[in-house]
Protein backbone atom coordinates (compact mmCIF):
# COMPACT_ATOMS: atom_id res chain seq x y z
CA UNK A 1 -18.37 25.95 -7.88
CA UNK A 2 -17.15 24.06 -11.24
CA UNK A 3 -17.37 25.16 -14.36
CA UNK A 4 -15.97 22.64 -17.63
CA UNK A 5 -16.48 24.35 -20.76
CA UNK A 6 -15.86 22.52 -24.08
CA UNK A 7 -13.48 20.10 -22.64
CA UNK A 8 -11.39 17.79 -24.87
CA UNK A 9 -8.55 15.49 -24.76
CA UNK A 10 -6.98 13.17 -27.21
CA UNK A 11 -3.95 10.93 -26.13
CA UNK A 12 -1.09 9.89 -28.53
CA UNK A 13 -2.76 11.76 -31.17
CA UNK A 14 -1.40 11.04 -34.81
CA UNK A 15 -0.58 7.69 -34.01
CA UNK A 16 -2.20 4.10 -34.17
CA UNK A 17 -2.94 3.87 -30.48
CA UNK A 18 -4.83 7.61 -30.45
CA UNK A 19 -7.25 7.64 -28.13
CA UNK A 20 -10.30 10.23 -27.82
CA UNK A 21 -11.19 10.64 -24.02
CA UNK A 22 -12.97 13.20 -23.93
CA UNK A 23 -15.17 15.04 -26.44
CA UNK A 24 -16.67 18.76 -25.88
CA UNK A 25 -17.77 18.07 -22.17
CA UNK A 26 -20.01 20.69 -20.44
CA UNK A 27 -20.35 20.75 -16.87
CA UNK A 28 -21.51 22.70 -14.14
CA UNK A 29 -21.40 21.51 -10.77
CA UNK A 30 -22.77 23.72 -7.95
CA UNK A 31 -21.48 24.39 -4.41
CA UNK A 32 -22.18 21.40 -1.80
CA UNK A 33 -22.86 19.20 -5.02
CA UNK A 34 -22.04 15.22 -4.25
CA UNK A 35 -21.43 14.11 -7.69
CA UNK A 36 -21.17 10.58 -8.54
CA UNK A 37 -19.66 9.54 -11.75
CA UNK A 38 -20.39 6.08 -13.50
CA UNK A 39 -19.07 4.33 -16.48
CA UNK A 40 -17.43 1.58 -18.47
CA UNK A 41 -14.02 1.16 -19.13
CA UNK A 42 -12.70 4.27 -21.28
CA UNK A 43 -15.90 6.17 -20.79
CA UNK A 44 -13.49 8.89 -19.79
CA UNK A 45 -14.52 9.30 -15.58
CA UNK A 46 -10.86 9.05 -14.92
CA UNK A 47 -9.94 11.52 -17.44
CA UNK A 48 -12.20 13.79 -16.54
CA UNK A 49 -10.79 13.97 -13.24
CA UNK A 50 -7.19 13.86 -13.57
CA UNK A 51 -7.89 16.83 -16.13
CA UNK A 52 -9.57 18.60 -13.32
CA UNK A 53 -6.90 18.15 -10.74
CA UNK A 54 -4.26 19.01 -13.18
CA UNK A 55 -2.60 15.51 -13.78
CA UNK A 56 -3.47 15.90 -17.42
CA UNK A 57 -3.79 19.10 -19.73
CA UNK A 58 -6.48 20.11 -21.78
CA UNK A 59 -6.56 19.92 -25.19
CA UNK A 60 -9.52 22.42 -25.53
CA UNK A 61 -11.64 24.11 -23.42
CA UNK A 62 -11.46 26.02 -19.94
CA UNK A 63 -11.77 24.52 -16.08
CA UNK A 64 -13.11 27.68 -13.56
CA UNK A 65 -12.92 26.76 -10.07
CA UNK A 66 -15.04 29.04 -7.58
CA UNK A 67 -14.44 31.62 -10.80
CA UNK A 68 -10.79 30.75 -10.73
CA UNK A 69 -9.50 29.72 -14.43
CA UNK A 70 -7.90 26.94 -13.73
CA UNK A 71 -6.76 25.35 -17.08
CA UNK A 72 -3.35 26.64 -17.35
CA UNK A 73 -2.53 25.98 -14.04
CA UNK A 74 -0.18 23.19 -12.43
CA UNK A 75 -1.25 19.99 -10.77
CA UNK A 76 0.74 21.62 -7.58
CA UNK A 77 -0.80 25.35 -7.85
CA UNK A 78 -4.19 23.18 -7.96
CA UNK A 79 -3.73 21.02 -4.82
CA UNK A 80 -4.15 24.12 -2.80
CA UNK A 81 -7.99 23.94 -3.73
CA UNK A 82 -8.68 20.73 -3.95
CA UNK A 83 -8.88 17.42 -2.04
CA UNK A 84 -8.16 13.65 -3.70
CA UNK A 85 -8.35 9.97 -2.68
CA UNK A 86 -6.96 7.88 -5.23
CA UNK A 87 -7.94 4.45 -6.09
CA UNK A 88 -4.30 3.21 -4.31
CA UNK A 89 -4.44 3.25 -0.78
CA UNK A 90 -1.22 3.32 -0.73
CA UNK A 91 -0.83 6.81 -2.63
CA UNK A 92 -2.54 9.28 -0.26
CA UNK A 93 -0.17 9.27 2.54
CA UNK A 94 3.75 8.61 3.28
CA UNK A 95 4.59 5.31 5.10
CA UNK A 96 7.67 6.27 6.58
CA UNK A 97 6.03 9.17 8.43
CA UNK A 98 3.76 9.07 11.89
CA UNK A 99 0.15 9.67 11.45
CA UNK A 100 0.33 13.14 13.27
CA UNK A 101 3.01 13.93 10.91
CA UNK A 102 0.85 13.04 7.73
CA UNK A 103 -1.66 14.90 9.20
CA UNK A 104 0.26 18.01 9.72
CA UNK A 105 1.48 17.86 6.12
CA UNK A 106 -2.20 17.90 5.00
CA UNK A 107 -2.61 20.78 7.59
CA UNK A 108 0.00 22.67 6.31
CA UNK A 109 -1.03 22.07 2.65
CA UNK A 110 -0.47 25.36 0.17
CA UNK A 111 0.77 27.09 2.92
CA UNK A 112 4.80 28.78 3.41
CA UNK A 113 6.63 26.37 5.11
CA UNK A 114 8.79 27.90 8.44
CA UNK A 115 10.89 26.94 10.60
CA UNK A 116 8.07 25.95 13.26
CA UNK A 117 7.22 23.00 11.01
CA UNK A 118 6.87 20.31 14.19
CA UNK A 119 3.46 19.34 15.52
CA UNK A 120 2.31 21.52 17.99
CA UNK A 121 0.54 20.41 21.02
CA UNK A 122 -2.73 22.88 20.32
CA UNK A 123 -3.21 20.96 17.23
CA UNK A 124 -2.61 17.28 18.12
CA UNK A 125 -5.23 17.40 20.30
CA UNK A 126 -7.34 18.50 17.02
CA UNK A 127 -5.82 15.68 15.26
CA UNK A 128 -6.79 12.93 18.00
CA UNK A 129 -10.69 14.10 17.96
CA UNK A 130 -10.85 14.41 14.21
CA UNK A 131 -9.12 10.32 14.09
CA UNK A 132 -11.64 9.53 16.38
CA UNK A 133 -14.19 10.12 13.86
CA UNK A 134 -12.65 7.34 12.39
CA UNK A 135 -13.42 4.62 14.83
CA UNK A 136 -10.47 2.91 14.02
CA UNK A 137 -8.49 3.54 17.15
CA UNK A 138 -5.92 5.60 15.37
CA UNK A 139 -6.17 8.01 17.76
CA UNK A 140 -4.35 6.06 19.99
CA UNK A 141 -1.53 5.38 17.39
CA UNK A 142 -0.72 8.55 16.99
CA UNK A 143 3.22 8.34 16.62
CA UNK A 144 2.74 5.13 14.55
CA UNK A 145 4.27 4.90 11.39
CA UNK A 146 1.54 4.75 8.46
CA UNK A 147 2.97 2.28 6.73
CA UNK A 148 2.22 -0.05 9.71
CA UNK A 149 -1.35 0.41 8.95
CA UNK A 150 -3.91 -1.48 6.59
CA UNK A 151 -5.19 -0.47 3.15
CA UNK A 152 -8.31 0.56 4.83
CA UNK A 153 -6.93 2.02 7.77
CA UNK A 154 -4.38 4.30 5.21
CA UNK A 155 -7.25 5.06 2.93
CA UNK A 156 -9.74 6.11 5.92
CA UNK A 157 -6.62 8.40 7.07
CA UNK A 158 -6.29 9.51 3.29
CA UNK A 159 -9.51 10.77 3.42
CA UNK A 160 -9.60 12.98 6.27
CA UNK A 161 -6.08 14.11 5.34
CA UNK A 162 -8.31 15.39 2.23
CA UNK A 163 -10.86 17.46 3.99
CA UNK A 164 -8.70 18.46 7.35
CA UNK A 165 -8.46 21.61 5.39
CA UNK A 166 -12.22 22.42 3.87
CA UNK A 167 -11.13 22.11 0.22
CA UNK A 168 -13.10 24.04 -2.85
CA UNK A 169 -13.53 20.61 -4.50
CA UNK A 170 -13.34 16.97 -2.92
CA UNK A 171 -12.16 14.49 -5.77
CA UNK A 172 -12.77 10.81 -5.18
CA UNK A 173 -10.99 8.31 -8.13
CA UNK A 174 -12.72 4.99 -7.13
CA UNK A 175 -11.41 4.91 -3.87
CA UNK A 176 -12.81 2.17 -2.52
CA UNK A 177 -12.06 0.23 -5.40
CA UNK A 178 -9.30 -1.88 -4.23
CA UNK A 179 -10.83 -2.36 -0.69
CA UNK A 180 -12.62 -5.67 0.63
CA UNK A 181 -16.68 -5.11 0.43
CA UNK A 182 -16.98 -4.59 4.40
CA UNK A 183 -14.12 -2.17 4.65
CA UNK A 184 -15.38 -0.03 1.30
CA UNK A 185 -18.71 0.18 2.81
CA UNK A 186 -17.21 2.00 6.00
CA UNK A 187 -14.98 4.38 4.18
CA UNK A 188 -18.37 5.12 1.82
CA UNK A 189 -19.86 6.06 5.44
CA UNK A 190 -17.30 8.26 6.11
CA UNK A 191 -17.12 10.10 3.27
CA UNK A 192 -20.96 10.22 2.98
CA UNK A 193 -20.46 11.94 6.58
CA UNK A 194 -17.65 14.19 6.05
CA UNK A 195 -19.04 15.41 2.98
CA UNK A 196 -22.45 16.54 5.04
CA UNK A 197 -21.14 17.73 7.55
CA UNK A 198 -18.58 20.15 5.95
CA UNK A 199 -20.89 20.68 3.12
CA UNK A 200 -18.01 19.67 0.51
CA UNK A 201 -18.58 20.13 -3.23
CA UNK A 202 -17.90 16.48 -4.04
CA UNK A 203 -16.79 14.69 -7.25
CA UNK A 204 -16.99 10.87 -6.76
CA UNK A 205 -15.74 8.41 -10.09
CA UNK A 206 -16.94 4.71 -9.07
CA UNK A 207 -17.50 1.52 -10.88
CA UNK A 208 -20.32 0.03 -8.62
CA UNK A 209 -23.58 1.16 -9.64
CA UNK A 210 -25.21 0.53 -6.53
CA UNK A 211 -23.07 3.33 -4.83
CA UNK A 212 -23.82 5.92 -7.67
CA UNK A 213 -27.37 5.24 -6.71
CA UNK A 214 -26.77 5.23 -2.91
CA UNK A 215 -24.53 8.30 -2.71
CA UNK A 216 -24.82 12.07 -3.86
CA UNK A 217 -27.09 14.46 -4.83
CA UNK A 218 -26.32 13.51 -8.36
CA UNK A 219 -25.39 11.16 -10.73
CA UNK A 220 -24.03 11.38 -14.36
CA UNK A 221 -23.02 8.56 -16.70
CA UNK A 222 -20.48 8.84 -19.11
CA UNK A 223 -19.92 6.93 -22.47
CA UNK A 224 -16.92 6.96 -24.83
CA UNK A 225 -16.02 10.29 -23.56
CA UNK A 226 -19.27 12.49 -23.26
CA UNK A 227 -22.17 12.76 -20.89
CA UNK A 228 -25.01 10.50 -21.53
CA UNK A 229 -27.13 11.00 -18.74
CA UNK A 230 -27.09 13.37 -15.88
CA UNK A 231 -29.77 12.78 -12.92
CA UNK A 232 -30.79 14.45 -9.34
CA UNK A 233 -33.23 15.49 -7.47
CA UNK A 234 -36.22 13.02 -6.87
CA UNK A 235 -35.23 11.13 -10.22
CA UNK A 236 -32.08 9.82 -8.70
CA UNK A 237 -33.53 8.64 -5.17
CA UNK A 238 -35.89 6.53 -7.33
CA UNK A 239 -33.14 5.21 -9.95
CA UNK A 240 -32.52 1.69 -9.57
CA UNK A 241 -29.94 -0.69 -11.30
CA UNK A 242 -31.77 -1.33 -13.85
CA UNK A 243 -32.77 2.19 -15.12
CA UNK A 244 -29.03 2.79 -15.34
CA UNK A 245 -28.26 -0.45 -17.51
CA UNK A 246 -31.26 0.71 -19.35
CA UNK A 247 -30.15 4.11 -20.27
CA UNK A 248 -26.28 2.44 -21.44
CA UNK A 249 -27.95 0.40 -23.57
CA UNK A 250 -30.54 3.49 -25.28
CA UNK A 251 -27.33 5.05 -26.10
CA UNK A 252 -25.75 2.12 -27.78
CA UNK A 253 -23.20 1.98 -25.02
CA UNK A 254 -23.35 -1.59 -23.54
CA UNK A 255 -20.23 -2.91 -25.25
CA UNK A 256 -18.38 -0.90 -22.69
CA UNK A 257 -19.97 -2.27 -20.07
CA UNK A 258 -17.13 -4.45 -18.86
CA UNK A 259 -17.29 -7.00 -15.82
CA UNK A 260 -16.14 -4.85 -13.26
CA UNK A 261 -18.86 -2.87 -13.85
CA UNK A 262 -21.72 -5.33 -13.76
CA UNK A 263 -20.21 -7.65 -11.17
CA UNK A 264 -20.06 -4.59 -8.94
């Protein structure tokens, strides 16, 4: 389904605060693959993703989507294809809209706009039985504005807004990262669910180890911008903290192991 050939990046290059992110990164990632991606600070898991979705541009190399060649392609020509959470709850959705109406827009996504742009009955009646997958209530708070919700409540709608509309790719930039513990480990359940049951090729960036473990089909660890270690299959159900703390420091990466990282 994803195909990164070669892919580099360099920020504020020339200069005394250059920056190599990313060096020569290979990576294919087949359809229905849940992909979680672990790392330090500046390992490049961020980069990686933003590059993907188009927030950054390559500096070599080629991005295929579903045999799509994506690389020269706009962030906005992009969106079409993919999903994304992002590490803000606050980023995913627009406050001074009603829920139904931030779910339409995510309906409506890459498609021509007209001049029946209202919600229709037909599909708020979708839109109540997909928030009650939430079990939230939200279904009842329909006309709501979203800005009148909590971080968890706007990042739980952020999500589904992301897969309303089955995307090619589902990218997830730590976002459960700025959630309490108890409220994280529900929106991990409902991504773990949406994920199986729409079979969605899934890449996840997190700092906790424990979910890398706990989530996916796959795990890959990056290290000052390359690809140390990439695990599935039986070998990942049996990983365990301390095989991944292991393998930073056999590749002489446990400097960037930062607190974040091993407090998580």
């Amino acid at each position: 389904m994803l195909k990164l050939f070669n892919i580099a990046k360099t920020f504020n290059p020339g200069t005394i605060t250059e920056k190599c992110a990313l060096k020569n990164v290979n990576l294919e990632i087949a359809d229905g693959d849940f992909i979680t991606v672990i790392g330090g600070n500046g390992a490049g898991k961020s980069t990686l993703l933003n590059l993907i979705a188009g927030i950054y541009r390559t500096d070599s190399g080629s991005i295929f989507l579903d045999g799509m060649d994506l690389t020269g392609l706009p962030e906005h020509v992009r969106a079409k294809y993919m999903g994304r959470v992002f590490q803000d709850p606050m980023m995913g959705t627009a406050a001074n809209m009603q829920i139904e109406e931030n779910l339409a827009l995510a309906m409506r996504r890459g498609k021509r706009r007209t001049l029946a742009w209202n919600v229709q009955s037909a599909e708020r009646k979708r839109y109540r039985e997909k928030l009650a997958l939430l079990e939230l209530g939200l279904e009842n708070r329909m006309t709501d504005k979203v800005g009148l919700l909590s971080g968890g409540q706007r990042q739980a709608l952020t999500l589904l807004m992301a897969t309303l509309q089955k995307p090619k790719l589902l990218l997830l930039d730590e976002h459960t990262a700025a959630l309490d513990p108890k409220t994280a480990k529900k929106v991990l359940e409902l991504t773990q669910s949406f994920v199986s049951a729409e079979k969605l090729t899934t890449f996840m960036v997190t700092h906790n180890m424990k979910d890398a473990i706990r989530y996916g089909n796959r795990l890959i660890m990056m290290s000052e911008g390359s690809i140390i270690y990439d695990v599935s299959g039986e070998e990942k159900r049996n990983l365990k903290v301390e095989n991944l703390l292991k393998k930073f420091d056999e590749a002489g990466a446990e400097d960037t192991l930062n607190d974040r990282l091993l407090l998580s």
